[in-house]
Protein backbone atom coordinates (compact mmCIF):
# COMPACT_ATOMS: atom_id res chain seq x y z
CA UNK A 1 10.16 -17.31 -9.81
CA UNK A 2 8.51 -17.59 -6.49
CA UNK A 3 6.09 -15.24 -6.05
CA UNK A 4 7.36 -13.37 -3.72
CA UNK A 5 5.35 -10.15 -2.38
CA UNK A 6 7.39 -6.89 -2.02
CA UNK A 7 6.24 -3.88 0.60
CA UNK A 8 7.60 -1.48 -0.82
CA UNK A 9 7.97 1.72 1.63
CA UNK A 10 8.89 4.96 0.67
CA UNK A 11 9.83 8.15 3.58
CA UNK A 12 11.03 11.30 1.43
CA UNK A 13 9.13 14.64 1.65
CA UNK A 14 10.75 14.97 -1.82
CA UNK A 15 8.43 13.81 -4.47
CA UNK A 16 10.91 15.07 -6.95
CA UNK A 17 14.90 14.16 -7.71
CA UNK A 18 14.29 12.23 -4.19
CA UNK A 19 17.24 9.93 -4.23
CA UNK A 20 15.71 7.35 -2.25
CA UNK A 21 12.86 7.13 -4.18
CA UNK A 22 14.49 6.61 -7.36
CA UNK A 23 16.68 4.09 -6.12
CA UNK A 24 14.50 2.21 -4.24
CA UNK A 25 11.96 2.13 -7.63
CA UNK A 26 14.54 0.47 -9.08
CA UNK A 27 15.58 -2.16 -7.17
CA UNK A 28 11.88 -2.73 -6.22
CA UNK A 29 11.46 -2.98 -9.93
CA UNK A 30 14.21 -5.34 -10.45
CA UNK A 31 13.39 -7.63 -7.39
CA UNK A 32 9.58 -8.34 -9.15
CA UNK A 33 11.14 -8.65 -12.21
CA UNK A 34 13.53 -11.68 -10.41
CA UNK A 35 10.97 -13.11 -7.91
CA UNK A 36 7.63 -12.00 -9.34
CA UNK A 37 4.52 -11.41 -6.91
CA UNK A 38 3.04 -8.57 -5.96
CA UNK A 39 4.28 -5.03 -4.67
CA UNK A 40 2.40 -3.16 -2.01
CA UNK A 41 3.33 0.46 -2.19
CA UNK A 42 3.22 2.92 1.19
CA UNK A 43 4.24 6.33 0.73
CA UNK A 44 4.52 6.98 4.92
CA UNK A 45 5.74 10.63 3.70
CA UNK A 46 1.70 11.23 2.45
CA UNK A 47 0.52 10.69 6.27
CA UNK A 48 0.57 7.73 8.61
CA UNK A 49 -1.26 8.64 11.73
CA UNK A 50 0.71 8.72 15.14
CA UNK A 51 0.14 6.69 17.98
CA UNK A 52 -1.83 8.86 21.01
CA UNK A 53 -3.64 7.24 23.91
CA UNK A 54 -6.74 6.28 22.62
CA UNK A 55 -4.49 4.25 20.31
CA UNK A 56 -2.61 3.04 23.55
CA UNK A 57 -5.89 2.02 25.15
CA UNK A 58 -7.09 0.13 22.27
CA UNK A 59 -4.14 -2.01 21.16
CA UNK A 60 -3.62 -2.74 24.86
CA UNK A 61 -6.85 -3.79 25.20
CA UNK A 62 -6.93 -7.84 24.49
CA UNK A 63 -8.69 -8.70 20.79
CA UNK A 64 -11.70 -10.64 22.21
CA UNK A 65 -12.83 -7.20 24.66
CA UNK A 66 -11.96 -4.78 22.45
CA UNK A 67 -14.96 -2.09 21.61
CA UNK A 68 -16.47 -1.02 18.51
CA UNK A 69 -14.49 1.96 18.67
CA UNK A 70 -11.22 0.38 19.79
CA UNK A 71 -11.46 -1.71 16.69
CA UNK A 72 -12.01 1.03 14.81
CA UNK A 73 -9.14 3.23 16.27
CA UNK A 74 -6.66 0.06 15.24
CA UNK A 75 -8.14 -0.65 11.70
CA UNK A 76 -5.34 1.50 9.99
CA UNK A 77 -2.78 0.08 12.10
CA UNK A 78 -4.62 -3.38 11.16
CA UNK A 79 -4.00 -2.72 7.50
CA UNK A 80 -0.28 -1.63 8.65
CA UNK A 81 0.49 -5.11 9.84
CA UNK A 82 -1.67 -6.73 7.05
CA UNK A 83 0.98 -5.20 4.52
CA UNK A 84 4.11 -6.39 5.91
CA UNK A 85 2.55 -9.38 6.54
CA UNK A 86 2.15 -10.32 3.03
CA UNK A 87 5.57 -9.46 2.12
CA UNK A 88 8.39 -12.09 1.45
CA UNK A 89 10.64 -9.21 1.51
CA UNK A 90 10.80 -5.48 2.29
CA UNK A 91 12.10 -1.96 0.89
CA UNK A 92 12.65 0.91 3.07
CA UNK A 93 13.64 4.10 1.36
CA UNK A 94 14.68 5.99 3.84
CA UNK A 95 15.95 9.41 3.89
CA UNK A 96 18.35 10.59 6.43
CA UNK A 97 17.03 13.46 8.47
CA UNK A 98 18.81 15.10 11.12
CA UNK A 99 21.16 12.37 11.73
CA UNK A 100 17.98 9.77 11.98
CA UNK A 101 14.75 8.99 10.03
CA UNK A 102 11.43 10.71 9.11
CA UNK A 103 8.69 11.11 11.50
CA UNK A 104 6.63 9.33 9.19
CA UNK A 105 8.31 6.61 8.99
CA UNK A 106 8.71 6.44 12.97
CA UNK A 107 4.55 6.43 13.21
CA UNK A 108 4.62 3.49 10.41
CA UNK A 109 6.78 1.66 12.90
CA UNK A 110 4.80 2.71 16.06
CA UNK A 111 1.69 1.38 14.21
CA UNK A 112 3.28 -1.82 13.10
CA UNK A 113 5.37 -2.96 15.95
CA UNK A 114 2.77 -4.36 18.04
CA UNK A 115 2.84 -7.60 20.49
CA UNK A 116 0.65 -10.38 19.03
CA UNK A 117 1.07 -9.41 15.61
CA UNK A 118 4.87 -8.64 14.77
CA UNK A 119 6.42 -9.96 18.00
CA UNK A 120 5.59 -11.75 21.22
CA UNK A 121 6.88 -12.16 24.42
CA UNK A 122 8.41 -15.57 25.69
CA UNK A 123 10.06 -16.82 28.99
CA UNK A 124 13.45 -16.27 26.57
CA UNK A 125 12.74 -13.05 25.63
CA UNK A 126 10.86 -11.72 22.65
CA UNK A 127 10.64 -13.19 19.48
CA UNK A 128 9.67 -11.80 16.08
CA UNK A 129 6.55 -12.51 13.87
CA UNK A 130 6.91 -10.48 10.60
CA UNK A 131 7.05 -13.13 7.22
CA UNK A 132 9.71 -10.82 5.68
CA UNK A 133 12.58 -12.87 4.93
CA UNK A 134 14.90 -9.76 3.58
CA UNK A 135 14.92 -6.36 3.83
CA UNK A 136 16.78 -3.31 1.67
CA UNK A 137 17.18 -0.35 3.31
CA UNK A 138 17.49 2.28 0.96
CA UNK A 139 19.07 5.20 2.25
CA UNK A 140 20.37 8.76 1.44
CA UNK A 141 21.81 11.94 3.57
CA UNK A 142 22.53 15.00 2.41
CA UNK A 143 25.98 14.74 4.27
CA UNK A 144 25.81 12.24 7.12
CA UNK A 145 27.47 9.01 5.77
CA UNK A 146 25.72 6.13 5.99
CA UNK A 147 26.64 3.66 8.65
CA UNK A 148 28.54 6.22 10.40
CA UNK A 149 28.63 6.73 14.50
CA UNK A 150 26.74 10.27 13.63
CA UNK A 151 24.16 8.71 11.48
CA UNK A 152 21.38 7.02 13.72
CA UNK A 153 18.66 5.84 10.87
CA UNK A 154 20.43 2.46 9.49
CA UNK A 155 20.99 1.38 13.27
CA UNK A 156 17.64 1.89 14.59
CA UNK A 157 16.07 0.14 11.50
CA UNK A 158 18.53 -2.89 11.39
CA UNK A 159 17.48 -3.12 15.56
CA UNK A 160 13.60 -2.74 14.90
CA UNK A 161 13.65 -5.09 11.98
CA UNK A 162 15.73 -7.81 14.08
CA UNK A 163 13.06 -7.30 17.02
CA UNK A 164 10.04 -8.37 14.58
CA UNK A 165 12.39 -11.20 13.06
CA UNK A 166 14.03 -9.59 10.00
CA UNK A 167 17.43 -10.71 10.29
CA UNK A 168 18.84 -10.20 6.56
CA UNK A 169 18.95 -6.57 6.28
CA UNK A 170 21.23 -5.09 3.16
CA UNK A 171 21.92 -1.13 3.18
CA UNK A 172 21.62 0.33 -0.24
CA UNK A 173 23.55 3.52 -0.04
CA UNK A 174 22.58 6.07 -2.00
CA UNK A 175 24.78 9.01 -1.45
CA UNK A 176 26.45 11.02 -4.16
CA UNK A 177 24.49 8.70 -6.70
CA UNK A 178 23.61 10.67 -9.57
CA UNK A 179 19.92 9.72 -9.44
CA UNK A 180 19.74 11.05 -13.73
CA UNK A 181 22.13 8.34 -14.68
CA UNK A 182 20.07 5.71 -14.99
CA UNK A 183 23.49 3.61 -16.29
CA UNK A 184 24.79 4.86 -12.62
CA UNK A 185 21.87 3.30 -10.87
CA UNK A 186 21.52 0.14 -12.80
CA UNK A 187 25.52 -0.49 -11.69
CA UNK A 188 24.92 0.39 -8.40
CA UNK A 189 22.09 -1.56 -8.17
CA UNK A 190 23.81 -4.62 -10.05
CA UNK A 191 26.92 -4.49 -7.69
CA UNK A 192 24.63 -4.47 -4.74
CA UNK A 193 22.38 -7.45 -5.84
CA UNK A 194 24.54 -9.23 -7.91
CA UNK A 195 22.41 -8.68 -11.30
């Protein structure tokens, strides 16, 4: 085992027979059970606060003359970056809405994508920060297949996660799983990972 942390990251308004939420427990559950470490759970779907300008003002504000209140107005985005930062590797479960993700989710991104911290700029372009080594990106649509031209969500987050360094990105797609067979998931899951 290595000790490996997992961020675990969950998006569905559904609390309840949420397909990504299921899935994602399980493979989240498997992964500590193969690596070990820690998970850090964020539910983005309970609130993550979106980006307005005071937020602007602050984060482009350098550290060392930021005010009391700047710091303040970055804290939670602080803790954000603090999360993924401890994480060897990352699970998104990510519900497909309207042919792209949750606004949630897109504020958790706002609030973690942030120069200095994630990525930086260099005379060859920008380069990611993040730790994460791999991310699964759990994902479910109530009719928009995944990876398709229509469906926006896996695209975007394979981009973003490439921009802050995250280069080994696996879809887990969770359509038409029947989320009450838990001998349905543990094959799906096991074909996926290999376990």
């Amino acid at each position: 085992m290595n000790n490996s942390n997992i961020l675990w990251v969950t998006a569905s308004s559904r609390y309840t027979d949420s397909v990504t939420r299921t899935l994602s427990e399980q493979l989240v559950n498997s992964l500590q059970h193969a690596q070990g470490g820690q998970v850090i759970y964020r539910d983005v779907a309970a609130g993550i606060p979106f980006i307005d300008e005071a937020w602007i003002g602050a984060n482009f504000t350098a550290p060392e003359q930021r005010s009391e209140a700047q710091k303040q107005i970055l804290a939670g985005s602080d803790h954000l970056v603090d999360e993924l930062n401890q994480a060897e590797t990352l699970v998104l479960a990510v519900p497909v809405y309207n042919f792209g993700i949750p606004a949630t989710l897109k504020s958790w991104i706002d609030q973690v994508g942030r120069v200095g911290l994630t990525f930086k700029y260099t005379a060859e372009g920008p380069v990611g920060l993040a730790n994460v080594k791999k991310a699964w990106l759990v994902m479910a649509s109530g009719g928009v297949p995944i990876g398709s031209e229509m469906e926006f969500a896996s695209h975007y987050l394979k981009q973003f996660l490439a921009f802050i360094g995250i280069d080994d990105v696996t879809v887990v797609d969770g359509n038409g799983l029947d989320i009450h067979n838990s001998d349905a998931v543990r094959s799906h899951l096991n074909a996926i990972t290999g376990g």
